[in-house]
Protein backbone atom coordinates (compact mmCIF):
# COMPACT_ATOMS: atom_id res chain seq x y z
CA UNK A 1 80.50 62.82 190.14
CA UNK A 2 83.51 60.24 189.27
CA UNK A 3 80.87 58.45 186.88
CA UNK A 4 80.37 62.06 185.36
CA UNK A 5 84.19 62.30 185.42
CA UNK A 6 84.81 59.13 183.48
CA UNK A 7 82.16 59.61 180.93
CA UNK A 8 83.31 63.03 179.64
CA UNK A 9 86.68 61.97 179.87
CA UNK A 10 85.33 58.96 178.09
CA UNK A 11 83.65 61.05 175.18
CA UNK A 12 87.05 63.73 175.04
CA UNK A 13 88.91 60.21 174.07
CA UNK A 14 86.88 59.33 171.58
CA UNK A 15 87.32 62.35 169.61
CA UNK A 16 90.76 61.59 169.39
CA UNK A 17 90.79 58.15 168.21
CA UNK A 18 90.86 57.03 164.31
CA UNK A 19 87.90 55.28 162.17
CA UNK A 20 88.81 51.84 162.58
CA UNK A 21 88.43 49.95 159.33
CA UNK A 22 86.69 46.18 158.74
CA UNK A 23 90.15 44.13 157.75
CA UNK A 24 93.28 43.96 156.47
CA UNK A 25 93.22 43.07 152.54
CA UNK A 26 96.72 41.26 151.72
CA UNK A 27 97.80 40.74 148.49
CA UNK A 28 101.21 40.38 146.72
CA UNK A 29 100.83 42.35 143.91
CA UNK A 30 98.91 45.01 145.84
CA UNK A 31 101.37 45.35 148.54
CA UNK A 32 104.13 45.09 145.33
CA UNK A 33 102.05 48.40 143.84
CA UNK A 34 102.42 50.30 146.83
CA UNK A 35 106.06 49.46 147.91
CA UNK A 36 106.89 51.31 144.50
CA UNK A 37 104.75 53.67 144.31
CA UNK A 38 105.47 55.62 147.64
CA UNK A 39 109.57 54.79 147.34
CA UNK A 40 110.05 58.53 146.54
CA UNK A 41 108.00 59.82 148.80
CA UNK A 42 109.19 57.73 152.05
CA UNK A 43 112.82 58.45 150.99
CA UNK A 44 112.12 61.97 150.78
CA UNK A 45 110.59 61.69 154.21
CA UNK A 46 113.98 60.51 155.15
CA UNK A 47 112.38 56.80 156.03
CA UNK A 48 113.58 53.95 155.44
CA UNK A 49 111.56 52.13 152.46
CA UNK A 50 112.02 48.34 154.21
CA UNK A 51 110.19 49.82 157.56
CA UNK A 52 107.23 51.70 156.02
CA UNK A 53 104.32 50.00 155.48
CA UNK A 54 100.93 50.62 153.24
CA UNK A 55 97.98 48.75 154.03
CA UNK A 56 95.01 47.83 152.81
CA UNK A 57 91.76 47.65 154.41
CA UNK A 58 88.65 46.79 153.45
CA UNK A 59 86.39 49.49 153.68
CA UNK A 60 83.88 51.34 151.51
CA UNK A 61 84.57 54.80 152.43
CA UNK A 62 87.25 57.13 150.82
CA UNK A 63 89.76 57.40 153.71
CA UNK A 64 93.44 56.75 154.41
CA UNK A 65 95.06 56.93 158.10
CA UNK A 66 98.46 56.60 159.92
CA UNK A 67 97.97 55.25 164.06
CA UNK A 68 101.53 55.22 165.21
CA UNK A 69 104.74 53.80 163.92
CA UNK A 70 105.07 54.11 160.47
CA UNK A 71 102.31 52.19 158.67
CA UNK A 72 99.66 53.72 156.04
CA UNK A 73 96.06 52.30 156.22
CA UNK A 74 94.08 53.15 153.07
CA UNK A 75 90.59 52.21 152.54
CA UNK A 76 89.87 50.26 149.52
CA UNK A 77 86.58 52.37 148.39
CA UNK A 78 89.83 55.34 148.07
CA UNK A 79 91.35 52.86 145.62
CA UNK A 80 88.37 52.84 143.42
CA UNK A 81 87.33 56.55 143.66
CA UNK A 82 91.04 57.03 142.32
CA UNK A 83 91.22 57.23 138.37
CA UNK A 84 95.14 56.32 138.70
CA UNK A 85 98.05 56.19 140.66
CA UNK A 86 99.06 59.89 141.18
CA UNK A 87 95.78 60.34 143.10
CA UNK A 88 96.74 57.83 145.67
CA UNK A 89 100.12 58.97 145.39
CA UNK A 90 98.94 62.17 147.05
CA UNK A 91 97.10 60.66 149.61
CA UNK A 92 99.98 58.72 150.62
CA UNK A 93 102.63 61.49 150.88
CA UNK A 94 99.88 63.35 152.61
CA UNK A 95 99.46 60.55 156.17
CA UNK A 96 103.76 60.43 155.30
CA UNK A 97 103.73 64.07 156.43
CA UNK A 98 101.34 62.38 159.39
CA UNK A 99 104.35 60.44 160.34
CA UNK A 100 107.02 62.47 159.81
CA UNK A 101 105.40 65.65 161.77
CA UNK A 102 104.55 63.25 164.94
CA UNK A 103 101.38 63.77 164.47
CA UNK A 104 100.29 60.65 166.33
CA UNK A 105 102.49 61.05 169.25
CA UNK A 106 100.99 64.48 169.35
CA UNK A 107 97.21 63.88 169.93
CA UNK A 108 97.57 63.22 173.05
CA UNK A 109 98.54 67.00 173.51
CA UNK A 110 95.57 68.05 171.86
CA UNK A 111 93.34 65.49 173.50
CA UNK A 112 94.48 66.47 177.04
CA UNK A 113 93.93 70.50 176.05
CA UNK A 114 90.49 69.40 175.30
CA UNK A 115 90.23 66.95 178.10
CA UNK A 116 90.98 70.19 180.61
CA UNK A 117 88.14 72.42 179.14
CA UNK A 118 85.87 69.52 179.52
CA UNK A 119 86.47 68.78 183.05
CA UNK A 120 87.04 72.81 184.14
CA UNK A 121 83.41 73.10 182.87
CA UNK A 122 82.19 69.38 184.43
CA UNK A 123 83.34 70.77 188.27
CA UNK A 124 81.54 74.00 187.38
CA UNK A 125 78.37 72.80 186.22
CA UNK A 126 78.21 70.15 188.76
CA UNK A 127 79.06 73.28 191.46
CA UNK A 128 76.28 75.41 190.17
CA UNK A 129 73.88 72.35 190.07
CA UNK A 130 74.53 71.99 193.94
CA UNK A 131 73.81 75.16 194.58
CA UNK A 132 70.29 75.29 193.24
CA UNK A 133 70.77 76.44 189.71
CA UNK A 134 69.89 73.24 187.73
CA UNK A 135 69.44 75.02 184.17
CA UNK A 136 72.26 76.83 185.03
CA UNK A 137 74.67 74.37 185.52
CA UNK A 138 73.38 72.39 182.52
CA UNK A 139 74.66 75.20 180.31
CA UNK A 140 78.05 75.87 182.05
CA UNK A 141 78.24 72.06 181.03
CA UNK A 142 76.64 71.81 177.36
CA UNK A 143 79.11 75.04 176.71
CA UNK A 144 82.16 73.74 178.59
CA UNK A 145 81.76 70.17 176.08
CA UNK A 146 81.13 72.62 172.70
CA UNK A 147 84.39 74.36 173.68
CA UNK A 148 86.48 71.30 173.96
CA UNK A 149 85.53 69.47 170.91
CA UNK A 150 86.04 72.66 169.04
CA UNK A 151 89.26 73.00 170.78
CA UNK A 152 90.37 69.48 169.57
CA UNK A 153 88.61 69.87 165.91
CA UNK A 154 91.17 73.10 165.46
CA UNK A 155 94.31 71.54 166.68
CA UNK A 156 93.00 68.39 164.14
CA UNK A 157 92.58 70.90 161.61
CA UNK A 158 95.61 72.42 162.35
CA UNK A 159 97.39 68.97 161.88
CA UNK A 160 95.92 68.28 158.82
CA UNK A 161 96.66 71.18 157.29
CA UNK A 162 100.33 70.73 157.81
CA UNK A 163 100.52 67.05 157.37
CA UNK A 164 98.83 68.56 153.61
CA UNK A 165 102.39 70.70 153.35
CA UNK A 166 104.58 68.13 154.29
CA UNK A 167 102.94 65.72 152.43
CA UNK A 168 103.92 68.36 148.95
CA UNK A 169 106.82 69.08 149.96
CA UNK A 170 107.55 65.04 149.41
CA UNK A 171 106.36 65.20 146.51
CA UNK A 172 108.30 67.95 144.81
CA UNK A 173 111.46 65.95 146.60
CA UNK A 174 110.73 62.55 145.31
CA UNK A 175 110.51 64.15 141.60
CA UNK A 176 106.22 63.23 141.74
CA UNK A 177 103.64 65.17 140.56
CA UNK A 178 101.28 66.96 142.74
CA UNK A 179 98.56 66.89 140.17
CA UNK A 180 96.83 63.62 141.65
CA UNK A 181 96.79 65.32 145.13
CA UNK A 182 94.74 68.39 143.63
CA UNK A 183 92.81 66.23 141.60
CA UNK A 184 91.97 63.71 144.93
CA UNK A 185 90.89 66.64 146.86
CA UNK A 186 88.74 67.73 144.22
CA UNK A 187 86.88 64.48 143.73
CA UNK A 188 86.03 64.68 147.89
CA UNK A 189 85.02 68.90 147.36
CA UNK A 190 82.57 67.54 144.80
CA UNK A 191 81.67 64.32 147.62
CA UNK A 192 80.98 67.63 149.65
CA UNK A 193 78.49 69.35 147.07
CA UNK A 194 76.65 66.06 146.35
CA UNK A 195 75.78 65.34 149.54
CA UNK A 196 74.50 68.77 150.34
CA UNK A 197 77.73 69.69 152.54
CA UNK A 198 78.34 73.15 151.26
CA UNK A 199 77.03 74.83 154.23
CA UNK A 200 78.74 72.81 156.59
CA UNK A 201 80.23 74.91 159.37
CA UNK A 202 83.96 74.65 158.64
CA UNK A 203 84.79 74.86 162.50
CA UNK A 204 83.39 71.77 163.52
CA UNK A 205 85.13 69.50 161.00
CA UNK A 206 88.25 67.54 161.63
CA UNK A 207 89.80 68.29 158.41
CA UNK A 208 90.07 71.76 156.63
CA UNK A 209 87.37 71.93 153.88
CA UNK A 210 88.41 70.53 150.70
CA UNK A 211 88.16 73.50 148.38
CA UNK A 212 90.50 75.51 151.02
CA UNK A 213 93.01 72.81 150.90
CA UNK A 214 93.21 72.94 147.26
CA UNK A 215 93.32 76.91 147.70
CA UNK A 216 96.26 76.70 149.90
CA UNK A 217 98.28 74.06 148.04
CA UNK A 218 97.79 74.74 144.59
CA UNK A 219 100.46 77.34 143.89
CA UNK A 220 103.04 75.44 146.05
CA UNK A 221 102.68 72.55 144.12
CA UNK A 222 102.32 74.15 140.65
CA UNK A 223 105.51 75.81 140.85
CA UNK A 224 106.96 72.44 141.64
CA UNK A 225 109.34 71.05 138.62
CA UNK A 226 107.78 67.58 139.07
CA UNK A 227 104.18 69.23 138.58
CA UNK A 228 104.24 68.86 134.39
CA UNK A 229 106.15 65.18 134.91
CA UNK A 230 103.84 62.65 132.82
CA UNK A 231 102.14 59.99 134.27
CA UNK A 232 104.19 57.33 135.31
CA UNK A 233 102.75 54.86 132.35
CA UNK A 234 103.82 51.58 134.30
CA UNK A 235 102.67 52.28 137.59
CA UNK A 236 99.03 53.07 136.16
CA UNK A 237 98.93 49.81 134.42
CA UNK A 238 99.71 47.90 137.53
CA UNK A 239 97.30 50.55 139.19
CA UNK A 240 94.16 49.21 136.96
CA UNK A 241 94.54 45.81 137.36
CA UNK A 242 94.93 46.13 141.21
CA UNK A 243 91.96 48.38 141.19
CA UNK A 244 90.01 45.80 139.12
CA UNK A 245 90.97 42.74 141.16
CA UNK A 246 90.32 44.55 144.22
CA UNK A 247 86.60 45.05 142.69
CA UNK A 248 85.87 41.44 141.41
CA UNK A 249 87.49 40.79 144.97
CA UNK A 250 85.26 43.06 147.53
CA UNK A 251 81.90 43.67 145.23
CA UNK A 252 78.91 41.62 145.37
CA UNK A 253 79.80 38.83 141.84
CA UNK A 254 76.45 40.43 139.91
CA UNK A 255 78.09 44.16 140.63
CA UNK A 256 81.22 43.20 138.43
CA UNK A 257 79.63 41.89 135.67
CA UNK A 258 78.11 44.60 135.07
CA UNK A 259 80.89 46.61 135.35
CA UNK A 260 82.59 44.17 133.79
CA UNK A 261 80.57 42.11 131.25
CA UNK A 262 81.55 38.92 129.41
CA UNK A 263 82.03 40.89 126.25
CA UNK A 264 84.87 43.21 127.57
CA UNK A 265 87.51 41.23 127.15
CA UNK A 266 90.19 43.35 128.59
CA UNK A 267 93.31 42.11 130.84
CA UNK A 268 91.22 44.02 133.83
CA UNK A 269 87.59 42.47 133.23
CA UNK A 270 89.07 38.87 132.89
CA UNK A 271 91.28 40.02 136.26
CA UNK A 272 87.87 41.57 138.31
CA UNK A 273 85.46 38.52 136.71
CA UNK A 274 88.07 36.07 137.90
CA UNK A 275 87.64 37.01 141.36
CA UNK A 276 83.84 37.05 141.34
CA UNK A 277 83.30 34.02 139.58
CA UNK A 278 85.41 32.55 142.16
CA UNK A 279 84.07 34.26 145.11
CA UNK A 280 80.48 33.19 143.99
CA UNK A 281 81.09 29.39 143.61
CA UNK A 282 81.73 29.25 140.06
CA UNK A 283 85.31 27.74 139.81
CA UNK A 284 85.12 26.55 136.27
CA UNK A 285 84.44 29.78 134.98
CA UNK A 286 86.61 31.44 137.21
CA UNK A 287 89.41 29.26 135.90
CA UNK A 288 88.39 29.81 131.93
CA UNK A 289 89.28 33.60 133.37
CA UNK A 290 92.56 32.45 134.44
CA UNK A 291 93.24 30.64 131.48
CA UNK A 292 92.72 33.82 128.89
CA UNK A 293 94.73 36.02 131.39
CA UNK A 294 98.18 33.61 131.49
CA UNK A 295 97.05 33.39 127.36
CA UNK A 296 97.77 36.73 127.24
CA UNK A 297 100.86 36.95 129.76
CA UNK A 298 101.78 33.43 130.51
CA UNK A 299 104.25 34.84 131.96
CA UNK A 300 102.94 37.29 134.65
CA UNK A 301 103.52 35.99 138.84
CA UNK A 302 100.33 37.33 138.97
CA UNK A 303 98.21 35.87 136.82
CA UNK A 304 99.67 32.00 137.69
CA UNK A 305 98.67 32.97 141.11
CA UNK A 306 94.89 33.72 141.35
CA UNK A 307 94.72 30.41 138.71
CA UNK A 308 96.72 28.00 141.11
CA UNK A 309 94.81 29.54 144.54
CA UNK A 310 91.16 29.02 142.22
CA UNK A 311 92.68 25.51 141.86
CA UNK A 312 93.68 25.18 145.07
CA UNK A 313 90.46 26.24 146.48
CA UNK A 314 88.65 24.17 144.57
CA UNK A 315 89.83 21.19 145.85
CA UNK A 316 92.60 20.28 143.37
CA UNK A 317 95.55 21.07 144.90
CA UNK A 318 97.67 18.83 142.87
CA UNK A 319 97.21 20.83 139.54
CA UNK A 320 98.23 24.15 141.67
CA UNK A 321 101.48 23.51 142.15
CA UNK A 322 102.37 23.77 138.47
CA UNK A 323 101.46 27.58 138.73
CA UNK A 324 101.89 28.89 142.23
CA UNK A 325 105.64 27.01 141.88
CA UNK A 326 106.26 29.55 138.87
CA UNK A 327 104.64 32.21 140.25
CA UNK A 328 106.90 31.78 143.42
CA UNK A 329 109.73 31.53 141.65
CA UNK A 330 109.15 34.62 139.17
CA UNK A 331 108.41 36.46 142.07
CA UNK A 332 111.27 35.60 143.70
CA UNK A 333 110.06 33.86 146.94
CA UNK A 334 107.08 36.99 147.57
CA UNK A 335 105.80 35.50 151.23
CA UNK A 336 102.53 35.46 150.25
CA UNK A 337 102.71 33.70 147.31
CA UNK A 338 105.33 31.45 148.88
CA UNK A 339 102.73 30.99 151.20
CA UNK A 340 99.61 29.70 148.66
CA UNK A 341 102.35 27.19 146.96
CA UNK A 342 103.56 25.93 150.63
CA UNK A 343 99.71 25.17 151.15
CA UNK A 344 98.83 23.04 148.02
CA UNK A 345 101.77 20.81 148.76
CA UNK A 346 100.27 20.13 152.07
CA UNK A 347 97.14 20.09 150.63
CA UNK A 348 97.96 17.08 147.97
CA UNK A 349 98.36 14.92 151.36
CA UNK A 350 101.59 13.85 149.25
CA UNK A 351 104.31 12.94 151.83
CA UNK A 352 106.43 13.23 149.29
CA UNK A 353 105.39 16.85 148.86
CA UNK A 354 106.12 17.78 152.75
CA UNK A 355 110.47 18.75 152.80
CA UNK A 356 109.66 21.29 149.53
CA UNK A 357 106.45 22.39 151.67
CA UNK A 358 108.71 22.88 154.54
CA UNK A 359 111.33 24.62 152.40
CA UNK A 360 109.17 27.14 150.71
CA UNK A 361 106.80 27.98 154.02
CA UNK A 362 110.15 28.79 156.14
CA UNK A 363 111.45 30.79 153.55
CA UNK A 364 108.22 33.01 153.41
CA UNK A 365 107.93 33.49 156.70
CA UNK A 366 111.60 34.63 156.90
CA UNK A 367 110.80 37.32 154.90
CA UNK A 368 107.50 38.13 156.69
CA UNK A 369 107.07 36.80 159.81
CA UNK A 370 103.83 38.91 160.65
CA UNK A 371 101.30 36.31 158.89
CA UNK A 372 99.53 33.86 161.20
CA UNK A 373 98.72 31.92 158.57
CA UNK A 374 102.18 31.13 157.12
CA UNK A 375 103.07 29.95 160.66
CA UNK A 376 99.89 28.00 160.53
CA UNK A 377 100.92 26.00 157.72
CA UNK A 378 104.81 25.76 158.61
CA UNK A 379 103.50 24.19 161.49
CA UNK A 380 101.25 21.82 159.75
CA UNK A 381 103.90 20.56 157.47
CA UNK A 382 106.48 20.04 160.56
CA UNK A 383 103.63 17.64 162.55
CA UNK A 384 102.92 15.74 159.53
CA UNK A 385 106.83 15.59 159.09
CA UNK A 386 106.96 13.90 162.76
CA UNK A 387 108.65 17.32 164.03
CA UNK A 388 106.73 18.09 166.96
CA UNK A 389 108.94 20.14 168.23
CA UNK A 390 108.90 22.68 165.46
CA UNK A 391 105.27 22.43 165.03
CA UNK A 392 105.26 23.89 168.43
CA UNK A 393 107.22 26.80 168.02
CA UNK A 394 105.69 27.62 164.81
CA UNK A 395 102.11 27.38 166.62
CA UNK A 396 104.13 29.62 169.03
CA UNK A 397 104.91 32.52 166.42
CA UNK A 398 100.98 31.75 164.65
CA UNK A 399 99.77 32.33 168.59
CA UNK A 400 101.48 35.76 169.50
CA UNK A 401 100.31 37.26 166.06
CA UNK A 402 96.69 36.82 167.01
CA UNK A 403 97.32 37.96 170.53
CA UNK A 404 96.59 34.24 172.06
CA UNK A 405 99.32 34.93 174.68
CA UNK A 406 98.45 32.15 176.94
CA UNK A 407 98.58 29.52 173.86
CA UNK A 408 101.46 31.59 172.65
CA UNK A 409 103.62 30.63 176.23
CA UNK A 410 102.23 27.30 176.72
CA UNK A 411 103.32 26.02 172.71
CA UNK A 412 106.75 27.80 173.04
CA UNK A 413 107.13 26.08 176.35
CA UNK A 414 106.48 22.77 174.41
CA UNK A 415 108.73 23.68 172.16
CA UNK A 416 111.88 24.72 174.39
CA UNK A 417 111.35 21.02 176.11
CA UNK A 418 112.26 19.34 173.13
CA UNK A 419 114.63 21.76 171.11
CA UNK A 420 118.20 21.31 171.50
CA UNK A 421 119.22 23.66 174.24
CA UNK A 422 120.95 26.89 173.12
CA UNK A 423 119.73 26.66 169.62
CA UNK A 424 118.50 29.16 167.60
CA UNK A 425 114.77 27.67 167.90
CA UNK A 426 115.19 27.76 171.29
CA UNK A 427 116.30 31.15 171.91
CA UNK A 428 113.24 31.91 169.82
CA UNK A 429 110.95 30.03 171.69
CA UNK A 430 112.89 31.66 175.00
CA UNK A 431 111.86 34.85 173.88
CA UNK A 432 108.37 33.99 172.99
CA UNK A 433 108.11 32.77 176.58
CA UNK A 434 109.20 35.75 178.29
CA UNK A 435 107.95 38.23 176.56
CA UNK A 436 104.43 36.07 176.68
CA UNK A 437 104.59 35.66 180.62
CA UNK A 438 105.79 39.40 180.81
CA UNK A 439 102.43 40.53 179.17
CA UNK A 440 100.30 37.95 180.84
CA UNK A 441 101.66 39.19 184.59
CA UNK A 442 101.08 42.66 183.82
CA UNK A 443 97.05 41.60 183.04
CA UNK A 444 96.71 39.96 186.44
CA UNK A 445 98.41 42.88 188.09
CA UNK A 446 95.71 45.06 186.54
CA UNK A 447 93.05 43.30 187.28
């Protein structure tokens, strides 16, 4: 019976946990694109725009989803079924009314509502199986499982429904169109018809039907004085070229030349072919895509960045400096970027190259110290630099990122040993080591 127990409570939890996605996609200009584009929408929320996050993932499928805090997970196959920013504009004032409703923190209510059906109907069943009535029982528990998921798919419904509200009610606020939320949730009611889902019962979903969202939205957000705003010209130009590096970047290479052949010779088909000549071992051409991109903008951050980290990648670091320095510098330090340059001046094995290196990496992972691989390199550049002590702590900060507490402890550990006592490194490293041997107690305690 306490297997039984566990497996429907099991199956109840399930229900109520998000679509996990493949990987995190970073990218400066992406993440650049986003910041701005949901600014009026997360101050309208009454967030703060430097502690909301949008991120992407890699993922096929149309989807976007908030799981606690205040971060925004959209899928990149939702960046290319969107013809231009508004649409994804919607989406993401749509999982902000997620966040702001506590919709998160929430569905555990809902889960444990549904958890209570399922088990009231588990003791029955199992109570009418001991007492002879096999068949019986079996239907006290099929029923008792049909009534809690469609318990939980109404209070998701419910949830989403609301979250749709809030998410308009942003947009009229932050002076943005709702026409790119109407227009999304047409393109998934037509997803719906071409794959036959017409006849879908509308009570077992998790999401109200698209064609009754658009029903109950439309008038709000018509009568909306940022409904007949025009397209914001800018943002859609930044919106194509992310959309068409993203596809040279996640498509098979033959895929995006066909969608992008040699004879368009467009900023975005130079910007997608860049990527997939790269991605499919063809650096030379790759960098000829490069070239005619900075030809066109020589000076766009962008554009000196995918031709120094082409460079870089194929082993010649010393020529992608020259770029990724500009690029960092026009972009003002952006971590990532800061980042790529950091790594070719390790990469030239130049220690001449090493204090700049050191320079740059700290400075990037100042302003984003959630990226492993920033720390990875900082700490490269300080052991080649004969500062083992740094090395340590930044193989510290890499560890704790990719939840290596043990490694995390033991290199912070290092590090405290030969810091100067009291510094700010070593208060750093302090903290890494407690709150690393607070975590790792509380496993052996549970096991």
């Amino acid at each position: 019976m306490k297997r039984l127990i566990a497996l429907f409570a099991t199956a109840i939890l399930l229900w109520a946990q998000p679509a996990y996605a493949q990987g995190i996609l970073r990218d400066a200009e992406t993440e650049s694109l986003f910041k701005d584009m949901s600014r009026p929408m997360i101050v309208a929320a009454g967030l703060s725009p430097a502690n909301v996050q949008v991120v992407l993932i890699q993922d096929d499928s149309i989807n976007a989803f908030v799981v606690g805090g205040q971060t925004v997970y959209i899928h990149s196959g939702l960046i290319q079924a969107a013809d231009n920013a508004n649409e994804v504009q919607g989406v993401i004032a749509h999982e902000l009314g997620h966040i702001a409703d506590g919709h998160v923190v929430l569905a555990d209510a809902g889960a444990k509502t549904a958890m209570g059906i399922s088990l009231l109907s588990l003791v029955l069943g199992i109570a009418a199986m001991a007492a002879g009535a096999g068949d019986a029982g079996a239907g006290i528990l099929a029923a008792g499982q049909q009534a809690a998921m469609g318990k939980y798919l109404a209070f998701t419904r419910v949830q989403e429904a609301t979250a749709d509200a809030t998410g308009a009610k942003f947009l009229r606020e932050g002076n943005v169109s709702g026409k790119g939320m109407i227009s999304f949730f047409k393109k998934l009611a037509n997803e719906e018809y071409r794959y036959g889902l017409q006849n879908i019962d509308p009570y077992a979903q998790t999401h109200p039907l698209s064609n009754e969202r658009i029903n109950t939205l439309y008038a709000d957000v018509k009568e909306s004085p940022a409904w007949n705003n025009p397209p914001d010209a800018a943002l859609d130009e930044r919106f194509k070229r992310v959309k068409a590096k993203l596809y040279g970047y996640v498509a098979p290479y033959a895929s995006t030349l066909n969608k992008y052949p040699e004879s368009d010779q467009s900023i975005y088909a130079h910007y997608a072919r860049a990527y997939a000549w790269h991605k499919a071992g063809y650096p030379d051409k790759a960098d000829a895509e490069t070239r005619a991109l900075i030809k066109l903008k020589p000076d766009d951050p962008y554009f000196l960045e995918i031709r120094g980290q082409i460079l870089l990648e194929a082993g010649q670091p010393a020529e992608a400096i020259a770029p990724l320095k500009e690029a960092t510098e026009l972009t003002r330090y952006s971590p990532l970027i800061a980042t790529t340059y950091g790594h070719a001046l390790i990469a030239t094995e130049d220690k001449a190259n090493y204090p700049e290196a050191i320079r740059v990496l700290k400075i990037a992972t100042n302003k984003d110290d959630d990226n492993p691989f920033g720390w990875y390199q900082l700490g490269t550049a300080y052991e080649l630099t004969g500062d083992t002590a740094r090395a340590s702590l930044a193989a510290a900060e890499q560890a704790s990122l990719t939840g290596e507490t043990a490694r995390a402890v033991m290199s912070a550990r290092t590090a405290m040993a030969n810091l100067p006592p009291n510094s700010s490194d070593w208060i750093r490293a302090q903290d890494i080591v407690m709150t690393g041997q607070n975590e790792l107690d509380k496993k052996k305690r549970k096991r």
